[in-house]
Protein backbone atom coordinates (compact mmCIF):
# COMPACT_ATOMS: atom_id res chain seq x y z
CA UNK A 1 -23.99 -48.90 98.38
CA UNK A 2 -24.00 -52.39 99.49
CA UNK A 3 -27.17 -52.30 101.81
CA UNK A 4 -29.62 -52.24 98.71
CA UNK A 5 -27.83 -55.48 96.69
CA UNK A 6 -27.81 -56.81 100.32
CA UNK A 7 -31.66 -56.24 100.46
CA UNK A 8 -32.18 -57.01 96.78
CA UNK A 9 -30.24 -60.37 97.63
CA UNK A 10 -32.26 -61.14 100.61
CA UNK A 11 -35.78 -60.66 99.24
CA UNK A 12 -34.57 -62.52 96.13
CA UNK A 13 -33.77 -65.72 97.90
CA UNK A 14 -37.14 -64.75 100.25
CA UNK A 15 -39.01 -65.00 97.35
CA UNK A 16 -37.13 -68.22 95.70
CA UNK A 17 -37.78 -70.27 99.40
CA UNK A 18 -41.30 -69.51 98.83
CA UNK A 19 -41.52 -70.61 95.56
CA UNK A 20 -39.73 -73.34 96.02
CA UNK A 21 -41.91 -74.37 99.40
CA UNK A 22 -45.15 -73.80 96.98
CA UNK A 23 -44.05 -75.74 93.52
CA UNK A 24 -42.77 -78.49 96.15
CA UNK A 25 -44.82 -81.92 96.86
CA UNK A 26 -45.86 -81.41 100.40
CA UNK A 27 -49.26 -80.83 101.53
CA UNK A 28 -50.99 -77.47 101.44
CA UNK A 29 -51.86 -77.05 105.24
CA UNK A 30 -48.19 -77.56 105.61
CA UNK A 31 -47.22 -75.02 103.18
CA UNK A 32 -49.48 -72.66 104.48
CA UNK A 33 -48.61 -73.32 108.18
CA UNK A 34 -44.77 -72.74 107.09
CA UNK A 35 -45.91 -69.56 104.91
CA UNK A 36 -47.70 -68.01 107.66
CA UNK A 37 -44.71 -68.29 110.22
CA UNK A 38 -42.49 -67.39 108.16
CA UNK A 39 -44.59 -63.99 107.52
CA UNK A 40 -44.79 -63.72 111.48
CA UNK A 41 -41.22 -64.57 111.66
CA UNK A 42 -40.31 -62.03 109.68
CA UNK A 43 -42.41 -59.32 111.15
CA UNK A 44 -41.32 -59.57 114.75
CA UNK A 45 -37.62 -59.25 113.43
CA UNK A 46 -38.88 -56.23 110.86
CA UNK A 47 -41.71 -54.38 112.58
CA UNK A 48 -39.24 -53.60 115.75
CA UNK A 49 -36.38 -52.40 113.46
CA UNK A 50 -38.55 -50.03 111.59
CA UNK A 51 -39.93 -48.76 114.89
CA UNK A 52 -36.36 -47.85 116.15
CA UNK A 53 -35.36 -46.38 113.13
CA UNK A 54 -38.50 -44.16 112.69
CA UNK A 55 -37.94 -43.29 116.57
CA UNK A 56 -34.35 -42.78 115.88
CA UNK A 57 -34.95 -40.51 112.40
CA UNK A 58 -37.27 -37.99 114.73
CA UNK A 59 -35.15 -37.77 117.72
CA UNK A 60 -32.43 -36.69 115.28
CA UNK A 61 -34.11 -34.22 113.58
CA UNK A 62 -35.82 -32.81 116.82
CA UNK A 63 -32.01 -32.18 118.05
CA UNK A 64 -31.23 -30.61 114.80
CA UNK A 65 -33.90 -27.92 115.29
CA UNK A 66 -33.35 -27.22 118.51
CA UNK A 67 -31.00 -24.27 119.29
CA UNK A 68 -28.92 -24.28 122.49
């Protein structure tokens, strides 16, 4: 029950940052620079965990169907 406020949380101050980065007074290549690694950033951490969670989800349900 607390995972999706956690989540909720998280993207909400994800979201906020980026607003905040965009409304602010610095230039727009550095915006965009900090934008853009901030998107890879977050996909190195992300992409991984979703692979070993999908790989996780079949390997459990392949044991389920299998009888000894």
């Amino acid at each position: 029950m607390l995972a999706p406020v956690a989540i909720g949380a998280l993207l909400a101050l994800i979201v906020g940052a980026h607003l905040a980065l965009w409304l602010s007074d610095a230039p727009f290549e550095a915006k965009l620079r900090l934008t853009i690694l901030n998107a890879l950033g977050w996909s190195a951490i992300l992409l991984p965990a979703l692979g070993v969670s999908l790989w996780l989800k079949a390997h459990r349900h392949r044991g389920r169907t299998r009888q000894d």
